[in-house]
PDB file of N, CA and C in Angstrom:
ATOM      1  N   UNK A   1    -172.557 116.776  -6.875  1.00  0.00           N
ATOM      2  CA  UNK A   1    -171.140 116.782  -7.127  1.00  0.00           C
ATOM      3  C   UNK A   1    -170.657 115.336  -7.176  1.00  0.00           C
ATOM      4  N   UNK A   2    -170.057 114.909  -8.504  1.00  0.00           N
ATOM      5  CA  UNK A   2    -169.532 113.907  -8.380  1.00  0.00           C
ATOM      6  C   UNK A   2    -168.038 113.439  -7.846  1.00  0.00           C
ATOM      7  N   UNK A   3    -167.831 112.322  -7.258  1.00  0.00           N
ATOM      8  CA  UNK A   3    -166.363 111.895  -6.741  1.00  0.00           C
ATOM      9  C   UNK A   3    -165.213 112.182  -7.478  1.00  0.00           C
ATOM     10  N   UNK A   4    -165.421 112.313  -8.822  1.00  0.00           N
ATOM     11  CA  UNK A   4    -164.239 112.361  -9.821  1.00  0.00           C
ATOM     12  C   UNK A   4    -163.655 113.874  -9.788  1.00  0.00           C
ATOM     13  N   UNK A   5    -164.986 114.674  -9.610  1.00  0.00           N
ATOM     14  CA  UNK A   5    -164.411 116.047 -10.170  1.00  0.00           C
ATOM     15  C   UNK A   5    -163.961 116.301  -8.755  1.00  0.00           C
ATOM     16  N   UNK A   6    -163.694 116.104  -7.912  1.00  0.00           N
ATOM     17  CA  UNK A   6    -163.266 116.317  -6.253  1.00  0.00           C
ATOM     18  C   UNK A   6    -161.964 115.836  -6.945  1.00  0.00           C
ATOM     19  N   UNK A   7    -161.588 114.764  -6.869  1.00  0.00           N
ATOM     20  CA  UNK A   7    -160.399 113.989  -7.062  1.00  0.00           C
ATOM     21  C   UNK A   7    -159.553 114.461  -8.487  1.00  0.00           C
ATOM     22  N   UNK A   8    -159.943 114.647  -9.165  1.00  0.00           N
ATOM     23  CA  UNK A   8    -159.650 115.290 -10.428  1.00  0.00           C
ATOM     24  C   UNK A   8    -158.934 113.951 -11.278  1.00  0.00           C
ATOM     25  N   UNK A   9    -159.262 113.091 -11.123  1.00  0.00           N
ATOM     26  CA  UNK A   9    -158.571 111.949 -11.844  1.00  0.00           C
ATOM     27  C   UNK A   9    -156.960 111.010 -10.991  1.00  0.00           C
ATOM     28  N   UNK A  10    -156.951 111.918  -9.944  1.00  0.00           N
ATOM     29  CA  UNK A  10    -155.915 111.122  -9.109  1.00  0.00           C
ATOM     30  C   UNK A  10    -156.589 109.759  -8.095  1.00  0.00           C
ATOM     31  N   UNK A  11    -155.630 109.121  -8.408  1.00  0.00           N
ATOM     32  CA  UNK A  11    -156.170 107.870  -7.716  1.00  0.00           C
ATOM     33  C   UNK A  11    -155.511 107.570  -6.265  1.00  0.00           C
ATOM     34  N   UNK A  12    -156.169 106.785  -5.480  1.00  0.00           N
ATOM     35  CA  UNK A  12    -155.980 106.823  -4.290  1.00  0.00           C
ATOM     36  C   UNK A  12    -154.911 107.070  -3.277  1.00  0.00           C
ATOM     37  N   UNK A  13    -153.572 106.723  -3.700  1.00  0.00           N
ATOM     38  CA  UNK A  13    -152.540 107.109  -3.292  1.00  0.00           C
ATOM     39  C   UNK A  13    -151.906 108.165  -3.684  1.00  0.00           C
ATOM     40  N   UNK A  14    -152.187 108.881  -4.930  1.00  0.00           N
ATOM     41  CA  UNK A  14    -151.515 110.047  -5.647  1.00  0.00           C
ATOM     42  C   UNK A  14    -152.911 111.256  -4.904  1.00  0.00           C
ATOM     43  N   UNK A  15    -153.312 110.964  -3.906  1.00  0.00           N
ATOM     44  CA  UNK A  15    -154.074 112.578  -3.744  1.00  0.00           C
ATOM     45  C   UNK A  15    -153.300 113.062  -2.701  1.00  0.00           C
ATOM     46  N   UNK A  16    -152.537 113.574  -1.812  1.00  0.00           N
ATOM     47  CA  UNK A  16    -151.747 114.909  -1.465  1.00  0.00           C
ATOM     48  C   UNK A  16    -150.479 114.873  -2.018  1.00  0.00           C
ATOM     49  N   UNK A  17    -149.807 115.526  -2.352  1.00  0.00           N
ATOM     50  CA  UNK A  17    -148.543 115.813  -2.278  1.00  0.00           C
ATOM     51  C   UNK A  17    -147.627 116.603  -1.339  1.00  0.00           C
ATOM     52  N   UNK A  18    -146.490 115.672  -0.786  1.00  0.00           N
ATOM     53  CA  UNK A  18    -145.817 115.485   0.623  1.00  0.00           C
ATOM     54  C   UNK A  18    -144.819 115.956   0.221  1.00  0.00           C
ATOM     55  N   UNK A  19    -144.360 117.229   0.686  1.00  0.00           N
ATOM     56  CA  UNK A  19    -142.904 118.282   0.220  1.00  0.00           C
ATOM     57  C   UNK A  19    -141.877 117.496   1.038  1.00  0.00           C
ATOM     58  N   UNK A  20    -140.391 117.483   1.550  1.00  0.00           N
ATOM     59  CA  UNK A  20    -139.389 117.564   2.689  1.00  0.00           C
ATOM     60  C   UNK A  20    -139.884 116.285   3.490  1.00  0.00           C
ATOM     61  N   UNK A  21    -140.542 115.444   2.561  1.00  0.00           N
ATOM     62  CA  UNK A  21    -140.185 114.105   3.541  1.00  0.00           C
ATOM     63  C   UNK A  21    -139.742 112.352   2.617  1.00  0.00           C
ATOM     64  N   UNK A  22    -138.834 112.085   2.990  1.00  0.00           N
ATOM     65  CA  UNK A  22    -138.389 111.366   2.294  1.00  0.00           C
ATOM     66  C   UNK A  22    -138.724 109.539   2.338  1.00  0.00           C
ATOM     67  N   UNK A  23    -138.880 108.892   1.859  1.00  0.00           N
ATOM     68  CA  UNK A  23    -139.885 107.629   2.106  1.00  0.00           C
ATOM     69  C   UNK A  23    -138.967 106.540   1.066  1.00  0.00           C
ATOM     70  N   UNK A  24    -138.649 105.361   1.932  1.00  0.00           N
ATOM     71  CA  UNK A  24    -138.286 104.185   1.088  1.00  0.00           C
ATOM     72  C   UNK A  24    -139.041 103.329   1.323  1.00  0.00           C
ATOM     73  N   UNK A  25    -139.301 102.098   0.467  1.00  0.00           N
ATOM     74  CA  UNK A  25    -139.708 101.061   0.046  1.00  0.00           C
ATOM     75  C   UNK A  25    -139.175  99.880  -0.354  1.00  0.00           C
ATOM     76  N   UNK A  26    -139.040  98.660   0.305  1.00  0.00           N
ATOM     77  CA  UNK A  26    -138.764  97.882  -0.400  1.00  0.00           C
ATOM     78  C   UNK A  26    -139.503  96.762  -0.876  1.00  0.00           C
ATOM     79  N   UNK A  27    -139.375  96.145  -2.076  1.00  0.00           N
ATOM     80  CA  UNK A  27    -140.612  95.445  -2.728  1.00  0.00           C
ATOM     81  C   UNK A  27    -140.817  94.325  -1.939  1.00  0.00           C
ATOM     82  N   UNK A  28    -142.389  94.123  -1.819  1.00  0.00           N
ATOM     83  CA  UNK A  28    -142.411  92.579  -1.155  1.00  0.00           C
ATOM     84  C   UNK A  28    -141.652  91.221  -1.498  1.00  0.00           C
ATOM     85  N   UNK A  29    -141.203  91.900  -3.157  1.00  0.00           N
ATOM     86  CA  UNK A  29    -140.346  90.359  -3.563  1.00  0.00           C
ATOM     87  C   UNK A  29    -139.454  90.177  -3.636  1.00  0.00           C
ATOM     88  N   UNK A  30    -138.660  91.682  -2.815  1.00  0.00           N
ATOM     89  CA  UNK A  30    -137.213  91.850  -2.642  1.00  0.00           C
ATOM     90  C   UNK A  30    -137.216  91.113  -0.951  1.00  0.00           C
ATOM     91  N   UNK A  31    -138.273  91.296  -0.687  1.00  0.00           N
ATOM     92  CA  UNK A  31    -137.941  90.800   1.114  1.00  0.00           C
ATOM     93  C   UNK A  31    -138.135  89.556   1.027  1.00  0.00           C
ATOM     94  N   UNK A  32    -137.227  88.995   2.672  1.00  0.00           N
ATOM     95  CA  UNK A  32    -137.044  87.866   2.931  1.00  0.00           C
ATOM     96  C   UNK A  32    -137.965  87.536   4.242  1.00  0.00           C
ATOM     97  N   UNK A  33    -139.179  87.080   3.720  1.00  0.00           N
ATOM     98  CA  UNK A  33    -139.949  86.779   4.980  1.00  0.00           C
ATOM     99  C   UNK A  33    -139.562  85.537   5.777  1.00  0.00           C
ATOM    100  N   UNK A  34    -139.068  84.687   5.921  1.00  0.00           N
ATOM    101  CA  UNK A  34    -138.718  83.284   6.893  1.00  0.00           C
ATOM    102  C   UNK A  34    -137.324  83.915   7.064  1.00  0.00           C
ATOM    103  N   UNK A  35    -136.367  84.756   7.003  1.00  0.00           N
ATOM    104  CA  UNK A  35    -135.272  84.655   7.118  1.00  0.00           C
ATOM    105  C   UNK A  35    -134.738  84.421   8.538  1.00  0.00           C
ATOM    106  N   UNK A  36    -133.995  83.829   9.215  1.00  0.00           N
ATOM    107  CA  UNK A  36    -133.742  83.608  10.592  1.00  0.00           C
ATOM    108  C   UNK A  36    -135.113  83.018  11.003  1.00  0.00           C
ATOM    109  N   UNK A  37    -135.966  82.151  10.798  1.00  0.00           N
ATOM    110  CA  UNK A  37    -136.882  81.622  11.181  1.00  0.00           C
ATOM    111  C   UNK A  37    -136.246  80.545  11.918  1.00  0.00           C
ATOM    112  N   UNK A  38    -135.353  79.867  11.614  1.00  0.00           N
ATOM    113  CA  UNK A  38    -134.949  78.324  12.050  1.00  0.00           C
ATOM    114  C   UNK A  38    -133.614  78.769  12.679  1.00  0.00           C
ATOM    115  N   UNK A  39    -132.833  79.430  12.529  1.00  0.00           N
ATOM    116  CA  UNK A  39    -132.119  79.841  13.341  1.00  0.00           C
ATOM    117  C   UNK A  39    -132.240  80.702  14.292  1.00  0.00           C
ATOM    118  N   UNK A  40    -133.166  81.632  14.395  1.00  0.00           N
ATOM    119  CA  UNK A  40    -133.679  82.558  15.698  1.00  0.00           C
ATOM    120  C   UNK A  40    -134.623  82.323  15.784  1.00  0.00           C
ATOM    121  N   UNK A  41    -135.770  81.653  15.218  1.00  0.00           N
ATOM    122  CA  UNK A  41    -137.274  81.527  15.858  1.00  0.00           C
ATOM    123  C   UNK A  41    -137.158  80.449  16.925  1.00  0.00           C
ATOM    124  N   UNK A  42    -136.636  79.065  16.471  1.00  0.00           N
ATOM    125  CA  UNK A  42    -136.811  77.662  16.961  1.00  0.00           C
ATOM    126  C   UNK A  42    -136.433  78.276  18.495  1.00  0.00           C
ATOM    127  N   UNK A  43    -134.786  78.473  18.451  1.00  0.00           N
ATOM    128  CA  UNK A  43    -134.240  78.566  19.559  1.00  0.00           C
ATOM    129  C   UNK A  43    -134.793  79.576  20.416  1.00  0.00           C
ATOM    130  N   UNK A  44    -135.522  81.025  20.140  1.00  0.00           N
ATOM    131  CA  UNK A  44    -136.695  81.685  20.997  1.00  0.00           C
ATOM    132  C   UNK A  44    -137.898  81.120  21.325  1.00  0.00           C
ATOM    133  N   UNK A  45    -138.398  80.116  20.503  1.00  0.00           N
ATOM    134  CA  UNK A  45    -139.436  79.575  20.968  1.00  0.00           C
ATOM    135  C   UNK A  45    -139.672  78.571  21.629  1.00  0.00           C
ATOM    136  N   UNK A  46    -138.435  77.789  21.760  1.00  0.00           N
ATOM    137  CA  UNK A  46    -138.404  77.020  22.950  1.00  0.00           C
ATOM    138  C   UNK A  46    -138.196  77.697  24.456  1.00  0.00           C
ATOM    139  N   UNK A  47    -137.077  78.680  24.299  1.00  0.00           N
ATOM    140  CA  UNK A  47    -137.133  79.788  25.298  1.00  0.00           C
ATOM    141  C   UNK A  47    -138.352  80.080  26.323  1.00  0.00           C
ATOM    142  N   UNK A  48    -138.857  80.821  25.161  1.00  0.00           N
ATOM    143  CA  UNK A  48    -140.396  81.361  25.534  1.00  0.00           C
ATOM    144  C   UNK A  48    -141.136  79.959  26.333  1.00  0.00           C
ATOM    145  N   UNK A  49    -140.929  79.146  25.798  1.00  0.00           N
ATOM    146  CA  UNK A  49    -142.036  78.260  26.271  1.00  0.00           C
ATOM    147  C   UNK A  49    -141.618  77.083  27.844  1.00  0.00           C
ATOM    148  N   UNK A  50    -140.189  77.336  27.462  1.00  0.00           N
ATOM    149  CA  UNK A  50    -139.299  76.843  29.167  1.00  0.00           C
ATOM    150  C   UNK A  50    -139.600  78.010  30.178  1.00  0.00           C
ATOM    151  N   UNK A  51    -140.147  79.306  29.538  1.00  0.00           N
ATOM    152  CA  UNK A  51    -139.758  80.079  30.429  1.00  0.00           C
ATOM    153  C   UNK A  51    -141.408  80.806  30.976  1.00  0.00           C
ATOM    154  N   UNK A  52    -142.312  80.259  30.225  1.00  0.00           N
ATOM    155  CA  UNK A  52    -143.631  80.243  30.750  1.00  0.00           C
ATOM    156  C   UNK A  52    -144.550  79.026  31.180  1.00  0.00           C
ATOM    157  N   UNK A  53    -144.093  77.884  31.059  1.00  0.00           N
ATOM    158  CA  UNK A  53    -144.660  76.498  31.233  1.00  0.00           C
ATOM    159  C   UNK A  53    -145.100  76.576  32.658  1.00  0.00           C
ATOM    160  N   UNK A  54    -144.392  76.622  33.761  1.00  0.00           N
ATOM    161  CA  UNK A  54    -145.049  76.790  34.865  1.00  0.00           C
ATOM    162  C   UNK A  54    -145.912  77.791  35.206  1.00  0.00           C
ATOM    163  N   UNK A  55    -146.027  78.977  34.451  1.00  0.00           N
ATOM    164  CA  UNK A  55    -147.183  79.612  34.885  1.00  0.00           C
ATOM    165  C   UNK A  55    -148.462  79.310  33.786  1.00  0.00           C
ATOM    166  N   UNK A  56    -148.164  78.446  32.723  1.00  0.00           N
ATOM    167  CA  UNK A  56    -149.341  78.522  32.171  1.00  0.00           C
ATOM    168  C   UNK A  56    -149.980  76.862  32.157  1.00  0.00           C
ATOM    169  N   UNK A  57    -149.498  75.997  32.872  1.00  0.00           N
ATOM    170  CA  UNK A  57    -150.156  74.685  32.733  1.00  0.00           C
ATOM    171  C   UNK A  57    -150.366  74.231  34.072  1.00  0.00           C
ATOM    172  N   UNK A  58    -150.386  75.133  35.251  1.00  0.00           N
ATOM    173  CA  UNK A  58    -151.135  74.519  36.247  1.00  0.00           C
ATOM    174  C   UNK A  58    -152.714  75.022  36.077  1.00  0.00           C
ATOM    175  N   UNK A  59    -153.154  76.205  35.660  1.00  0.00           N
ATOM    176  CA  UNK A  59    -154.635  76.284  35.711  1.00  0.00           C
ATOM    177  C   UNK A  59    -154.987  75.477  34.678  1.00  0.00           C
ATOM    178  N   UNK A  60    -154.713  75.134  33.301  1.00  0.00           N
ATOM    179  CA  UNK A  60    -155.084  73.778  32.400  1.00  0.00           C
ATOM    180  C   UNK A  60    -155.147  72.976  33.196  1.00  0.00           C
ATOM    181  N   UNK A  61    -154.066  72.432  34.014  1.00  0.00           N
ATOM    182  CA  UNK A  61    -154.761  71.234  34.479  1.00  0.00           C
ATOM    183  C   UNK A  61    -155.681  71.104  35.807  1.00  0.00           C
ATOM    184  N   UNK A  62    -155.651  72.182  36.495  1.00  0.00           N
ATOM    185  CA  UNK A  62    -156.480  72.162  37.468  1.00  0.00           C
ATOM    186  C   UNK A  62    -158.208  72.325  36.499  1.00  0.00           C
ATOM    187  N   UNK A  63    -157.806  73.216  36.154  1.00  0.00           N
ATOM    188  CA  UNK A  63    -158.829  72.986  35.116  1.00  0.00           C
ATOM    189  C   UNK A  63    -159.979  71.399  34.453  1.00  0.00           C
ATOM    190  N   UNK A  64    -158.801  70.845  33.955  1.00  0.00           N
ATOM    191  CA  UNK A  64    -159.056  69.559  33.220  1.00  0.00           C
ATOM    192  C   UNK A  64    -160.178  68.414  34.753  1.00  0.00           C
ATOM    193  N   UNK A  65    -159.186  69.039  35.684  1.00  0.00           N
ATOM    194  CA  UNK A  65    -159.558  68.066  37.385  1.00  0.00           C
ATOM    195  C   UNK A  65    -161.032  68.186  37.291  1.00  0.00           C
ATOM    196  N   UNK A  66    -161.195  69.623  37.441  1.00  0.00           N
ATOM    197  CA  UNK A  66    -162.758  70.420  37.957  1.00  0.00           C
ATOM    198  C   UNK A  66    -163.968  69.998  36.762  1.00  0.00           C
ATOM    199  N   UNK A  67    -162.977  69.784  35.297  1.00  0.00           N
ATOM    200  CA  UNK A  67    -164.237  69.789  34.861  1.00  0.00           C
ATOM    201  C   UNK A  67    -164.540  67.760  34.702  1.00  0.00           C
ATOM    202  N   UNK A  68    -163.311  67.134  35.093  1.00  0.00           N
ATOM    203  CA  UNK A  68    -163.151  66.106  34.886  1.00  0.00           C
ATOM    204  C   UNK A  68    -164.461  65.384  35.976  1.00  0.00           C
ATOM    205  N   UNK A  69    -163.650  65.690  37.132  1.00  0.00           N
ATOM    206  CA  UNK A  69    -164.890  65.558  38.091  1.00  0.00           C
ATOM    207  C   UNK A  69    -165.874  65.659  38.568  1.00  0.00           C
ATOM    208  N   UNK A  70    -166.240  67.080  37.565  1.00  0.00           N
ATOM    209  CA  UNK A  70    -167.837  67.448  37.466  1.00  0.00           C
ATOM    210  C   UNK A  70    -169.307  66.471  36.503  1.00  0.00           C
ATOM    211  N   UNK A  71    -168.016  66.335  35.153  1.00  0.00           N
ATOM    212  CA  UNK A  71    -168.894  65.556  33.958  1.00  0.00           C
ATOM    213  C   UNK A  71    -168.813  63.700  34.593  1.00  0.00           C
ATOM    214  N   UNK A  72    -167.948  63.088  35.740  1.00  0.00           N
ATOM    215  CA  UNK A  72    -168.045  62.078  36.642  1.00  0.00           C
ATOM    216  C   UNK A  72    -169.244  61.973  37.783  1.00  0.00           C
ATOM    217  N   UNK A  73    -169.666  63.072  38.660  1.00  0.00           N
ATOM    218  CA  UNK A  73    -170.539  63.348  39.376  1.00  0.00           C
ATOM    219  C   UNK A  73    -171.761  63.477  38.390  1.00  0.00           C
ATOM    220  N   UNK A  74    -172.132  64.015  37.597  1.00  0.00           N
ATOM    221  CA  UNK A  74    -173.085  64.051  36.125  1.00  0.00           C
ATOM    222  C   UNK A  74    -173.711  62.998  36.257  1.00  0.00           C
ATOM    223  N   UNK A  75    -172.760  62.345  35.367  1.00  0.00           N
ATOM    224  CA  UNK A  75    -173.167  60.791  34.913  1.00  0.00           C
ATOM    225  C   UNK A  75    -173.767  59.636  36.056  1.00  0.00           C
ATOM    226  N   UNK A  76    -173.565  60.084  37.212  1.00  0.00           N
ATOM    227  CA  UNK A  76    -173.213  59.290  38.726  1.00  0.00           C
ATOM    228  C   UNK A  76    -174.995  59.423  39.003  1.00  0.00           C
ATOM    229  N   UNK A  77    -174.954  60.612  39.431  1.00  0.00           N
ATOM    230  CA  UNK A  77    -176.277  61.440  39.380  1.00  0.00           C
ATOM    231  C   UNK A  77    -177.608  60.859  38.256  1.00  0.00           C
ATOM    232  N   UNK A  78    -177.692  61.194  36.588  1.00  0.00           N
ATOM    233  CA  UNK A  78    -177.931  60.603  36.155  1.00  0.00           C
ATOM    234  C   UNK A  78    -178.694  58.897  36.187  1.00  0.00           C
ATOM    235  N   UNK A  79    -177.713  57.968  36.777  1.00  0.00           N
ATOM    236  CA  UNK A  79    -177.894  57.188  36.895  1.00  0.00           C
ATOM    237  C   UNK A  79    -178.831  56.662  38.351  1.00  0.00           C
ATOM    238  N   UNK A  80    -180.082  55.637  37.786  1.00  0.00           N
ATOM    239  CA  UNK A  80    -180.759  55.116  38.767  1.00  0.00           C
ATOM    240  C   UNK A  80    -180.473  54.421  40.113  1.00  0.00           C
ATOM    241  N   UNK A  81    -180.703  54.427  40.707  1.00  0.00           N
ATOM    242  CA  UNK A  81    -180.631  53.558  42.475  1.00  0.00           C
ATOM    243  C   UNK A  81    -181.254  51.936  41.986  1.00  0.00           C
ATOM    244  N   UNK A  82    -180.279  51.283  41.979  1.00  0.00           N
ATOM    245  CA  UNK A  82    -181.041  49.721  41.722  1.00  0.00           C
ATOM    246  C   UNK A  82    -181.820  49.273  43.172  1.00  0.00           C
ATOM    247  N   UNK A  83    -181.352  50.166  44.309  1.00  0.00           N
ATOM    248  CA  UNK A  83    -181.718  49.848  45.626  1.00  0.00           C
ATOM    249  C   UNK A  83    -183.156  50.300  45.675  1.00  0.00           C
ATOM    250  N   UNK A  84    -183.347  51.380  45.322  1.00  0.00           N
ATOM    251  CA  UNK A  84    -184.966  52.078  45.074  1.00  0.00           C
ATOM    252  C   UNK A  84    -185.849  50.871  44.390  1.00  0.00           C
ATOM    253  N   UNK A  85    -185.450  49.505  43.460  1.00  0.00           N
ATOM    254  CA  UNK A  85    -186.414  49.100  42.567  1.00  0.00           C
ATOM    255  C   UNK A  85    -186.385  47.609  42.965  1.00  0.00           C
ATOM    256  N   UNK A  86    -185.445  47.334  43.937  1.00  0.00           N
ATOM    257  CA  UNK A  86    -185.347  45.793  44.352  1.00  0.00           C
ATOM    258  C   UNK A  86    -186.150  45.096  45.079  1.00  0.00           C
ATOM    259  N   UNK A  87    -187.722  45.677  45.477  1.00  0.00           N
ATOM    260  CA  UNK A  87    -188.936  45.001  45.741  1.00  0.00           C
ATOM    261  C   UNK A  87    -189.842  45.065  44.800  1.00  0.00           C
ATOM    262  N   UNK A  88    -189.228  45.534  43.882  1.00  0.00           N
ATOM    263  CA  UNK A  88    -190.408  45.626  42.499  1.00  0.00           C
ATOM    264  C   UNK A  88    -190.416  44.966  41.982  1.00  0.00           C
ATOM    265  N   UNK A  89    -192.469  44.228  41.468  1.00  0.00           N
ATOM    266  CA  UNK A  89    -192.394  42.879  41.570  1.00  0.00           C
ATOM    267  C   UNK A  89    -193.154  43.300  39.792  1.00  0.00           C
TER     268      UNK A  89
END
């Protein structure tokens, strides 16, 4: 059985037909996507961000400490003892 004769020539959106329900649309090039962007985004998004700053930039920087001081101890480590080689003749 092929796909066509199932479908009978209707294409993807035209296969059921929907009695008692009513459906609008408006075209993507009728809409206004940025609209209130600069007048309601800016001023919410500073909002948002006065109003989460303290809970979201103390673990960043505790963060930044732990790994700061880890890749310091590293390098520390790493490095030779000049005291170990100062009878070496």
């Amino acid at each position: 059985m092929r796909l066509t004769s199932i479908l009978n020539g209707a294409h993807f959106g035209n296969l059921a037909k929907v009695h008692g329900i009513v459906t609008y649309k408006l075209s993507p090039f009728e809409q206004r996507a940025f609209a209130g962007a600069i007048s309601k985004g800016l001023p919410n998004m500073v909002r948002r961000i006065r109003s989460n700053i303290f809970r979201v930039t103390p673990p960043f920087i505790v963060g930044y400490l732990i790994y700061d001081l880890t890749e310091r101890k590293h390098t520390a480590l790493l490095r030779k003892n000049p005291a170990d080689y100062a009878n070496d003749e």
